[in-house]
C-alpha atoms as a PDB file:
ATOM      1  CA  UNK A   1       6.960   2.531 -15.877  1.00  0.00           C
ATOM      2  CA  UNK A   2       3.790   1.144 -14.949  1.00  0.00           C
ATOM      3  CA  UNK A   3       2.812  -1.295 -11.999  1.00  0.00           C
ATOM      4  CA  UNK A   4       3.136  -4.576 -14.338  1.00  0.00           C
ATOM      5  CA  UNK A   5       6.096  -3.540 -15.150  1.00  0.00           C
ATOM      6  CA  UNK A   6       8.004  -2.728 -11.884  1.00  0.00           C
ATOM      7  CA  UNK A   7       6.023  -5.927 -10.120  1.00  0.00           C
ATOM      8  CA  UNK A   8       7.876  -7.641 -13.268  1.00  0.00           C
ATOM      9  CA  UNK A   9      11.169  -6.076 -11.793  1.00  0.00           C
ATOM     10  CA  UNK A  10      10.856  -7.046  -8.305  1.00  0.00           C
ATOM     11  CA  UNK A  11      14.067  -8.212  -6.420  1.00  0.00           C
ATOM     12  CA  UNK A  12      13.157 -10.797  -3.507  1.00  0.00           C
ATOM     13  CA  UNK A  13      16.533 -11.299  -1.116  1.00  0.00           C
ATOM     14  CA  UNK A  14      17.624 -11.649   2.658  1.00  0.00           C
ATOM     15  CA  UNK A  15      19.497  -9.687   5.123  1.00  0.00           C
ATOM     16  CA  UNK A  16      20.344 -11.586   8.657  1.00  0.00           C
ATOM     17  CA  UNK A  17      19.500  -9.550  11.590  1.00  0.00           C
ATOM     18  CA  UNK A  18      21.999  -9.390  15.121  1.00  0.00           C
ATOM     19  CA  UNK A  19      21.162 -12.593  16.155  1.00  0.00           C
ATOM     20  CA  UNK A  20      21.353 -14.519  12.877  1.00  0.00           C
ATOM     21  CA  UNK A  21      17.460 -14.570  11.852  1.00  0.00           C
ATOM     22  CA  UNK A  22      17.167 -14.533   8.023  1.00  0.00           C
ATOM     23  CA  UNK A  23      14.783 -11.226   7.055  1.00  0.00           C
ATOM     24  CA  UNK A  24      13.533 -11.768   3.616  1.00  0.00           C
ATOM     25  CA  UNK A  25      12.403  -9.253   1.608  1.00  0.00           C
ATOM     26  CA  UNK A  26      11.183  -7.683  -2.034  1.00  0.00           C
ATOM     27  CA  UNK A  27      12.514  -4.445  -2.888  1.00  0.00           C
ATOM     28  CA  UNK A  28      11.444  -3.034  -6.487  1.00  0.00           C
ATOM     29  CA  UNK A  29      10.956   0.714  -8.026  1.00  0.00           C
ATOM     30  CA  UNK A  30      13.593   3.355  -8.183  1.00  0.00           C
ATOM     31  CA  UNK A  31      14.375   6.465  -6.527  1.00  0.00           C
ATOM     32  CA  UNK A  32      15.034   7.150  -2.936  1.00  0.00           C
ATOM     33  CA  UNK A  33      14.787   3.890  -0.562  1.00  0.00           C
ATOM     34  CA  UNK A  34      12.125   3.638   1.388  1.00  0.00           C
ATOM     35  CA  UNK A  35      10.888   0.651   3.937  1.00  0.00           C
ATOM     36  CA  UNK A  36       7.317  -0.659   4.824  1.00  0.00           C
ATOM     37  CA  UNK A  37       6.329  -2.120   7.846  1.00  0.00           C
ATOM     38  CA  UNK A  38       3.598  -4.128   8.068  1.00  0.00           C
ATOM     39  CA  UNK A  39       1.209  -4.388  11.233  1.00  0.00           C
ATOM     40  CA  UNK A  40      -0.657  -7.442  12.710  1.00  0.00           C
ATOM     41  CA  UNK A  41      -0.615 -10.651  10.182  1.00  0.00           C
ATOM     42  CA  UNK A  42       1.024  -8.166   7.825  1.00  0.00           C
ATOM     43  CA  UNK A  43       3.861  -9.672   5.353  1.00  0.00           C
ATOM     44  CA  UNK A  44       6.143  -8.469   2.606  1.00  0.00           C
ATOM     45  CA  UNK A  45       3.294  -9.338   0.099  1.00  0.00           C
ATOM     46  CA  UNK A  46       0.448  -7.749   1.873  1.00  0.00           C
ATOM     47  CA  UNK A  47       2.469  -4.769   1.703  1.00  0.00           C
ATOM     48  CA  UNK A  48       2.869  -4.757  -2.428  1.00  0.00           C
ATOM     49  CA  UNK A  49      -0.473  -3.036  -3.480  1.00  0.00           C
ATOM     50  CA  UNK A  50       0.495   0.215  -1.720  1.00  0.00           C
ATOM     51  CA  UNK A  51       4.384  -0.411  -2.762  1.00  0.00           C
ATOM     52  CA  UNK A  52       3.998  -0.754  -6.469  1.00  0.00           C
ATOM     53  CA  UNK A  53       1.998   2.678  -6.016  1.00  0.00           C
ATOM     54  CA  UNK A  54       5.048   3.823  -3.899  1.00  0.00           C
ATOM     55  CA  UNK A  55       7.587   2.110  -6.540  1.00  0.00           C
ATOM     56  CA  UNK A  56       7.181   4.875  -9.027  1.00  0.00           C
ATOM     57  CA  UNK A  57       8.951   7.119  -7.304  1.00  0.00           C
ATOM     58  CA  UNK A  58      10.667   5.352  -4.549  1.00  0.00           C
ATOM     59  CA  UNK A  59      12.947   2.364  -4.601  1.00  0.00           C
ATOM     60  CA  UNK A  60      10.398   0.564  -2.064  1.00  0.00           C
ATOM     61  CA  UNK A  61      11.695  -2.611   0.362  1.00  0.00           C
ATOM     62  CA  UNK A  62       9.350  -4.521   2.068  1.00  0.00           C
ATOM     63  CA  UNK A  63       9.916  -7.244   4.303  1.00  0.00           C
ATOM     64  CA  UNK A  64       8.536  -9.980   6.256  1.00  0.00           C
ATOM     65  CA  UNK A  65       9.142  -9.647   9.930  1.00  0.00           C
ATOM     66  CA  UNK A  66      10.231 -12.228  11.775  1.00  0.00           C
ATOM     67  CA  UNK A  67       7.789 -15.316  12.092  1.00  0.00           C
ATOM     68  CA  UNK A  68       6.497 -14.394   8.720  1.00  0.00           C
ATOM     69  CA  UNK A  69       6.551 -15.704   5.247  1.00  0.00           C
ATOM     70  CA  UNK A  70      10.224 -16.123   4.417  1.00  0.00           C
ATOM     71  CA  UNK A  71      11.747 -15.208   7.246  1.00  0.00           C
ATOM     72  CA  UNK A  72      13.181 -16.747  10.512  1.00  0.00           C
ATOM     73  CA  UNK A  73      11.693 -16.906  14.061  1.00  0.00           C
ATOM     74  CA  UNK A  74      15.039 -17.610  16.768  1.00  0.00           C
ATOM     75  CA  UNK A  75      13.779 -17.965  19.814  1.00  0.00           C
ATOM     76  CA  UNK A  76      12.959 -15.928  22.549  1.00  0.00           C
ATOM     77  CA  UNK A  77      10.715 -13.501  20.862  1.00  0.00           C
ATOM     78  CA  UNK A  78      12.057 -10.222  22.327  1.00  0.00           C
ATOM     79  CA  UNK A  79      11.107  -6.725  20.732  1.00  0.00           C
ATOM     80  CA  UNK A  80      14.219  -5.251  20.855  1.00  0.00           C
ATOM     81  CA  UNK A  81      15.146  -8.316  18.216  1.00  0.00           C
ATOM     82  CA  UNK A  82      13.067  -6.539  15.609  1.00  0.00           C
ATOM     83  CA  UNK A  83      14.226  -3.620  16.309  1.00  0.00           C
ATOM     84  CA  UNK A  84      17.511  -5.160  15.160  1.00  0.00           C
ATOM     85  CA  UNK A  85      15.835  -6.584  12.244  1.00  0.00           C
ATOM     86  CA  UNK A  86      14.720  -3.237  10.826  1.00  0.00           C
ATOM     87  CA  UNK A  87      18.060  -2.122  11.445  1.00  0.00           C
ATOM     88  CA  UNK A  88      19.303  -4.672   8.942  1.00  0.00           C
ATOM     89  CA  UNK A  89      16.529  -4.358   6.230  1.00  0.00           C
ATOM     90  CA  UNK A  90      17.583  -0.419   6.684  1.00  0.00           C
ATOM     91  CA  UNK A  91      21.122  -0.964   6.223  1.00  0.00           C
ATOM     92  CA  UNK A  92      20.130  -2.855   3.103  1.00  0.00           C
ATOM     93  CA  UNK A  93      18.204   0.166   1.731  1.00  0.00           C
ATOM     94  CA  UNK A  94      20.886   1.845   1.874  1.00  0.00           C
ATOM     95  CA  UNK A  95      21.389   5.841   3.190  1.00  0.00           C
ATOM     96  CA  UNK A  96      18.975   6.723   5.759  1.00  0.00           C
ATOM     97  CA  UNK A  97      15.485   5.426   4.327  1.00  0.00           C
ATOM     98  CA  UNK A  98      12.588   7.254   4.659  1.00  0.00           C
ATOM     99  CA  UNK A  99       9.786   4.279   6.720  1.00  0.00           C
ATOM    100  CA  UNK A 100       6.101   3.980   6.960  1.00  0.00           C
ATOM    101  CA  UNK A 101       4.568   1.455   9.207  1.00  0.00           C
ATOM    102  CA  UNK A 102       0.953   0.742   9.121  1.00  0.00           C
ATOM    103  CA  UNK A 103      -0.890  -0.324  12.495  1.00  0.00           C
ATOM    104  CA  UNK A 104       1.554  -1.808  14.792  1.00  0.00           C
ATOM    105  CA  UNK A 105       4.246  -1.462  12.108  1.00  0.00           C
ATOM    106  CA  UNK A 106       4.106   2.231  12.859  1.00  0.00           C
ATOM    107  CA  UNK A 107       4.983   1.258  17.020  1.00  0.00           C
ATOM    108  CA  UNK A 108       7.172  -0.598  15.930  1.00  0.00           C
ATOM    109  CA  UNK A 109       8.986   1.768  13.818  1.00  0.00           C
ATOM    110  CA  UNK A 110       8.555   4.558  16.081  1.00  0.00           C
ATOM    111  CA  UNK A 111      10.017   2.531  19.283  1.00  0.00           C
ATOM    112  CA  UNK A 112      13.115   1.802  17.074  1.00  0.00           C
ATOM    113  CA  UNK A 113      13.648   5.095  16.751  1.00  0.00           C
ATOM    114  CA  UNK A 114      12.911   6.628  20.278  1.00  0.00           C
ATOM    115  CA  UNK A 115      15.685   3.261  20.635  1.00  0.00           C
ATOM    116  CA  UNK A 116      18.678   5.027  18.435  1.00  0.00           C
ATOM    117  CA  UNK A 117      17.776   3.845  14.836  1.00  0.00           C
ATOM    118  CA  UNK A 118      18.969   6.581  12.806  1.00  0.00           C
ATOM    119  CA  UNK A 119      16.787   7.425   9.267  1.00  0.00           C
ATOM    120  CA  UNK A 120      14.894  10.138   7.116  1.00  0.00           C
ATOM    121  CA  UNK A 121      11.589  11.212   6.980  1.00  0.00           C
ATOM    122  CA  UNK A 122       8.513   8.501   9.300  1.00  0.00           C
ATOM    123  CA  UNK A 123       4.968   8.201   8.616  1.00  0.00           C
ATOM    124  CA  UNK A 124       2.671   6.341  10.299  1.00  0.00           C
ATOM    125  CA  UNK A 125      -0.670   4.574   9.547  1.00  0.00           C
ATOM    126  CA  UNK A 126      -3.000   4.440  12.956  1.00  0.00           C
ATOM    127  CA  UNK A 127      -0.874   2.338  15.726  1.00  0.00           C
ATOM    128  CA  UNK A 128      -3.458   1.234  17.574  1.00  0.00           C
ATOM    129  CA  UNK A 129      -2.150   2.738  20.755  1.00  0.00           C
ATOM    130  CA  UNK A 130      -5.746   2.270  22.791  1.00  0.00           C
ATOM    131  CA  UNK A 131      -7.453   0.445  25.829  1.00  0.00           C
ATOM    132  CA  UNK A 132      -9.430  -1.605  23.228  1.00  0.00           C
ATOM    133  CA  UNK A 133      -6.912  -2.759  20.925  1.00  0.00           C
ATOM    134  CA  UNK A 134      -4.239  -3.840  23.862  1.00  0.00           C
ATOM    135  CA  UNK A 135      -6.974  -5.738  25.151  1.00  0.00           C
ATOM    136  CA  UNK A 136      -7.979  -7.738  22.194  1.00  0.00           C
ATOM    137  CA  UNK A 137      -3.464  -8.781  21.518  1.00  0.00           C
ATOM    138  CA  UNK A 138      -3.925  -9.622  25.130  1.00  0.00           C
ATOM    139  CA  UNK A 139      -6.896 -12.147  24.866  1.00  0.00           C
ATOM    140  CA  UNK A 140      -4.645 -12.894  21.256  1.00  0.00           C
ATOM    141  CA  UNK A 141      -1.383 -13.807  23.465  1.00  0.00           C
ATOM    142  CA  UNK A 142      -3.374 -15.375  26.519  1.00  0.00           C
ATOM    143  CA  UNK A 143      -5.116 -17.877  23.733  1.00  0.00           C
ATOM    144  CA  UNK A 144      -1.840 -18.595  22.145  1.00  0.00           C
ATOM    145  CA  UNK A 145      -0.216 -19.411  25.394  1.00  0.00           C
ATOM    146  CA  UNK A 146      -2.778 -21.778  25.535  1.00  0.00           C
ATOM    147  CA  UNK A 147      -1.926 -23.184  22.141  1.00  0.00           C
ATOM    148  CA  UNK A 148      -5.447 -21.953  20.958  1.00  0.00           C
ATOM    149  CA  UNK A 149      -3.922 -20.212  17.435  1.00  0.00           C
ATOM    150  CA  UNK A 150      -7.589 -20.452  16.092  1.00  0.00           C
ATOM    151  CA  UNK A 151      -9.481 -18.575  18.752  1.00  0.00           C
ATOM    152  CA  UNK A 152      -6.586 -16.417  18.907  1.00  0.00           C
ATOM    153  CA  UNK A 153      -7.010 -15.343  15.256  1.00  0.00           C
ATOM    154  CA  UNK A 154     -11.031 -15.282  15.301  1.00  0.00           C
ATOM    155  CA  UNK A 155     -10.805 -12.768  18.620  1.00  0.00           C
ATOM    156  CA  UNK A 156      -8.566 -10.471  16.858  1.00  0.00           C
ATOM    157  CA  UNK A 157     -10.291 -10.559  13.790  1.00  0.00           C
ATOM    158  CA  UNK A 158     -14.199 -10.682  14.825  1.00  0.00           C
ATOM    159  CA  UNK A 159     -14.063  -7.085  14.074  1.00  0.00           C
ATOM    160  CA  UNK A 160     -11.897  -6.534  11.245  1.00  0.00           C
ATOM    161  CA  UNK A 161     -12.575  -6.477   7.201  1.00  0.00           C
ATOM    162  CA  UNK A 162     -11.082  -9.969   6.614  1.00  0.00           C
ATOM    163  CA  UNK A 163     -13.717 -12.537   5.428  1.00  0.00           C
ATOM    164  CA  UNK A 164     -14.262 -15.885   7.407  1.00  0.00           C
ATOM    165  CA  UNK A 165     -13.631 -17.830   4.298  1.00  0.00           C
ATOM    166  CA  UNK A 166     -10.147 -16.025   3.839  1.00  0.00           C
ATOM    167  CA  UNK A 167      -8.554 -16.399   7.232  1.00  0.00           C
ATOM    168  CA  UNK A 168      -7.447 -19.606   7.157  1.00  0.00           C
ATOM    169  CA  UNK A 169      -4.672 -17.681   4.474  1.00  0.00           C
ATOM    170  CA  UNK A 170      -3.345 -16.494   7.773  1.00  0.00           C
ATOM    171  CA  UNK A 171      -3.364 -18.930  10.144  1.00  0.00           C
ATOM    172  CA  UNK A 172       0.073 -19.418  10.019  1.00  0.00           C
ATOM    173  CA  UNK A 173       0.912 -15.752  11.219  1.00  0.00           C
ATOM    174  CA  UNK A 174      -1.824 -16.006  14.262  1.00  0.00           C
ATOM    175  CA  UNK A 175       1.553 -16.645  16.605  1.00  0.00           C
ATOM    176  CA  UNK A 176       2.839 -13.333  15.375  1.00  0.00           C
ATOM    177  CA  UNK A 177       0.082 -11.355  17.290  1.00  0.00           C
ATOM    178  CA  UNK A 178       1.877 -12.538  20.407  1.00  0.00           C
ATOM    179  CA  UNK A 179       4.689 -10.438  19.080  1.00  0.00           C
ATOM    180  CA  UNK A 180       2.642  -7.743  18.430  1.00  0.00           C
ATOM    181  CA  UNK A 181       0.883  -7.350  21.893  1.00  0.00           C
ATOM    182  CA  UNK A 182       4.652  -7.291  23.459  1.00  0.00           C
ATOM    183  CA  UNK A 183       5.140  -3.986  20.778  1.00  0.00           C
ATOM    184  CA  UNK A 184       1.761  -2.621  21.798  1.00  0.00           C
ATOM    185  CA  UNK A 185       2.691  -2.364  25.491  1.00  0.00           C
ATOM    186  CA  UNK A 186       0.038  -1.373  27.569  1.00  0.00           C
ATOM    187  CA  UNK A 187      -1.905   0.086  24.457  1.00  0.00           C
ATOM    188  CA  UNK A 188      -1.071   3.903  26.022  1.00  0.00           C
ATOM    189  CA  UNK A 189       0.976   6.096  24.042  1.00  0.00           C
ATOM    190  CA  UNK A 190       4.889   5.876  25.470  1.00  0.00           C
ATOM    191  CA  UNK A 191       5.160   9.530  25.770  1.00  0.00           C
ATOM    192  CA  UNK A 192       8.298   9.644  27.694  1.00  0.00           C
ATOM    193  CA  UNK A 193       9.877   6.860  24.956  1.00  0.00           C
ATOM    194  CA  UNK A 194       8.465   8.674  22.142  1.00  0.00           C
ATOM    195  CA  UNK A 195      10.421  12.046  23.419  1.00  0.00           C
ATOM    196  CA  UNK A 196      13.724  10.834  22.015  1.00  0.00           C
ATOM    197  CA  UNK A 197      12.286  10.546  18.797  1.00  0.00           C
ATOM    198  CA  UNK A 198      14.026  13.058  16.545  1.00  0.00           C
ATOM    199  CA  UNK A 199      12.727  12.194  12.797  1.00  0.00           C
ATOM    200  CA  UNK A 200       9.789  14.285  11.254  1.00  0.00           C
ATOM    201  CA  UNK A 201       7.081  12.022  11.636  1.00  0.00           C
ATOM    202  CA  UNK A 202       3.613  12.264   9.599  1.00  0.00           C
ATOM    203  CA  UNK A 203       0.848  10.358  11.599  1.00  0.00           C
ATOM    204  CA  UNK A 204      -2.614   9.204   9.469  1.00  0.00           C
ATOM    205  CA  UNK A 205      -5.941   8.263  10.379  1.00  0.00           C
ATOM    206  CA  UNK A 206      -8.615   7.478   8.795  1.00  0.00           C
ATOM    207  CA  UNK A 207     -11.880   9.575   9.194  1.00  0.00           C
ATOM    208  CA  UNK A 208     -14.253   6.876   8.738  1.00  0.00           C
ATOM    209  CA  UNK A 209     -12.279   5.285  11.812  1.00  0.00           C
ATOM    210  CA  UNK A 210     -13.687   4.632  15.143  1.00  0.00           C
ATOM    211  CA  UNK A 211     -13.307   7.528  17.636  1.00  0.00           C
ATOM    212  CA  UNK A 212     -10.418   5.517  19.676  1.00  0.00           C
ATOM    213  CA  UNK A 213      -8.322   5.421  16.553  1.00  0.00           C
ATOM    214  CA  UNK A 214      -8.630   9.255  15.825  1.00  0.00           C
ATOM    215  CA  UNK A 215      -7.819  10.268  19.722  1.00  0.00           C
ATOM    216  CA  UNK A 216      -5.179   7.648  19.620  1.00  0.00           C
ATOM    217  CA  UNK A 217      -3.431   9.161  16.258  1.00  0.00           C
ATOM    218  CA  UNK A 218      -4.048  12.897  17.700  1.00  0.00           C
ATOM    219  CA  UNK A 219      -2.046  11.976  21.041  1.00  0.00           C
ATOM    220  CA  UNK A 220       0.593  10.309  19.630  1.00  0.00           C
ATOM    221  CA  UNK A 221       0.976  13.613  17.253  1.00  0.00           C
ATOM    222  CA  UNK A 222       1.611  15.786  20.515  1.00  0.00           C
ATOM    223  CA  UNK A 223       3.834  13.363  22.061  1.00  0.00           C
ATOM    224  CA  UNK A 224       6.690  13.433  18.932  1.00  0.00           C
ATOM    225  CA  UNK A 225       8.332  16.210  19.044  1.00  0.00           C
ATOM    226  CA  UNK A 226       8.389  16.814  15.090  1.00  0.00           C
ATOM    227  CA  UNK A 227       4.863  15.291  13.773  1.00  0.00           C
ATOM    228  CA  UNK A 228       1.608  16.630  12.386  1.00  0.00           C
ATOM    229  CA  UNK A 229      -1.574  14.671  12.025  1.00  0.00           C
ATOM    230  CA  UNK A 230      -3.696  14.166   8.991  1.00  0.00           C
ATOM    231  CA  UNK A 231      -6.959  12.713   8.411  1.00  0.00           C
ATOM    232  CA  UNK A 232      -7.711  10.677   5.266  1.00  0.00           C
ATOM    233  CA  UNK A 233     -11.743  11.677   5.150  1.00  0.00           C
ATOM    234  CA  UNK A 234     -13.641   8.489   4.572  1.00  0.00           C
ATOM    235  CA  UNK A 235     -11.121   6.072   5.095  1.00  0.00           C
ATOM    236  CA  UNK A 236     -11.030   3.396   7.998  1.00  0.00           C
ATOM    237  CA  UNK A 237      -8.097   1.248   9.389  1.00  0.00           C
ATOM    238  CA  UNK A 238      -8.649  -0.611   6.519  1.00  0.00           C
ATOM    239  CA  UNK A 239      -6.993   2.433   4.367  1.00  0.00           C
ATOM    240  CA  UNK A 240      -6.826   2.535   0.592  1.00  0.00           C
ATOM    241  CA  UNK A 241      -3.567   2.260  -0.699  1.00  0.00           C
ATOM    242  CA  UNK A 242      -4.534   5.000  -3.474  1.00  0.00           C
ATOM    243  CA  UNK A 243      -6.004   7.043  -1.266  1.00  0.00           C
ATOM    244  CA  UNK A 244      -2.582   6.530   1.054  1.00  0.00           C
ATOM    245  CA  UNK A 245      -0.204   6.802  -1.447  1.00  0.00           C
ATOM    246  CA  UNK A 246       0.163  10.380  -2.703  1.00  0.00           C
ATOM    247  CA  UNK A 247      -0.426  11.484   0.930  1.00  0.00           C
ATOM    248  CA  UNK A 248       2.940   9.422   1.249  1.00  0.00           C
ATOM    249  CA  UNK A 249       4.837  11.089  -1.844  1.00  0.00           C
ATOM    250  CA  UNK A 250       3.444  14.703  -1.014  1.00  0.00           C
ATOM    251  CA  UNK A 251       5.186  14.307   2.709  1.00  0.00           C
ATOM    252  CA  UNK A 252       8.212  12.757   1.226  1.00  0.00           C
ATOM    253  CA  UNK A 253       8.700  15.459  -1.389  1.00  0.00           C
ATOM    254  CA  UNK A 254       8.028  18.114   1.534  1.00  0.00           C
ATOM    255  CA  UNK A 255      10.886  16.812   3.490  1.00  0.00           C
ATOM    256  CA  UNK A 256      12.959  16.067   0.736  1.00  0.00           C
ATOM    257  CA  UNK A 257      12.817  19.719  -0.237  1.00  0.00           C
ATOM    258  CA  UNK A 258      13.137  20.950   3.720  1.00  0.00           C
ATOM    259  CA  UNK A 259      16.288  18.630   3.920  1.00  0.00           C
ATOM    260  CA  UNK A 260      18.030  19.846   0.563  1.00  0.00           C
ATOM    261  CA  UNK A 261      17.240  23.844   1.083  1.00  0.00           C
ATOM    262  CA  UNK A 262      18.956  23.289   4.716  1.00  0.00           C
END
């Protein structure tokens, strides 16, 4: 089955997390279930290039979280709420889901699990645990308190890949940074959270990334107790989904394999 064909074949639905919020979702592909996570402005959609890769060998659910695209927002933002929303959109999957979250995605993922959340296999994509990235969500969240959503979204983004002329596509979503700052933290890695983290966990980084990103992705690797690190040579935050994707289904098949000789 080729991409056209599963993107065809793509199931769009909604789960409602603890305290009633509506998660929406897509979920298409077949095979063992496994959940994306999107990072900073991130949505369902965003997600589809590297899912449709993903979809030929996985049955691949990726969701909007809350304050984005189809989903709700209840009020008060309070991480521990999306905790309970991947919770859901993992019950949904069904079994215990292998997850991949890219950028804060991956924190977020990786503080539901040092929290209880019980799945397979975790990979992660370069959480931006550093003194550079917590400072830009904090200048994001201080200029949203302010009600400045604009300058909020041109301070996180004077440094990023997006083009001027295609950021007013995310607008919208500039509130969600606010949300991401509180799952940042301090921007330090939460060693003593991360300890209670018992899933194999693969962490990636890009080797065309800057130097914060690398030590970043090499300290969070010693503080879970059962990662390794890889480096994707040439690749920035910005990663390739084809370049990402069989680094995905090699790890996958690994653990797979470990899980089913045990």
């Amino acid at each position: 089955m080729n991409e056209v064909d599963i993107a065809l074949r793509r199931l769009r639905g909604r789960v409602t997390s603890l305290d009633g919020t509506p998660i929406a979702y897509e979920r298409y592909g077949d095979g063992p279930p496994l959940v994306l996570v999107s990072g900073a402005l991130g949505t369902a959609t965003a997600e589809r290039p590297l899912g449709l890769l993903l979809a030929r060998r996985f049955s691949v659910l990726a969701y909007d979280r809350r304050g984005r695209g189809g989903s709700g927002d209840t009020a008060p933002y309070a991480v521990e709420r999306e905790y309970e929303d991947l919770a859901a959109v993992v019950a949904e999957a069904g079994g215990e889901p292998a997850l991949h979250g890219t950028g804060t995605g991956g924190a977020l993922v990786l503080g539901a699990l040092a929290a209880g959340l019980s799945t397979g296999p975790v990979s992660v994509y370069e959480p931006p645990y550093s003194p550079e990235a917590a400072a830009r969500y904090r200048g994001a969240a201080a200029l949203l308190d302010r009600g400045r959503r604009g300058a909020a979204l041109d301070l996180f983004l004077a440094d990023s890949a997006v083009p001027p002329e295609l950021r007013p596509g995310v607008v919208e979503l500039a509130h969600t940074l606010a949300y991401d700052h509180a799952v940042l933290g301090d921007g330090t890695v939460p060693a003593r959270h991360l300890a209670r983290v018992h899933a194999r966990v693969l962490v990636v980084d890009g080797g065309a990334s800057p130097a914060g990103s690398r030590s970043a992705a090499r300290a969070l690797t010693a503080a879970l107790p059962r990662a390794r690190h890889r480096t994707l040579t040439g690749q920035t935050h910005e990663v390739a989904p084809h370049v990402l994707a069989p680094v995905l289904e090699e790890f996958l098949a690994e653990e797979r394999g470990t899980s089913e000789a045990a």
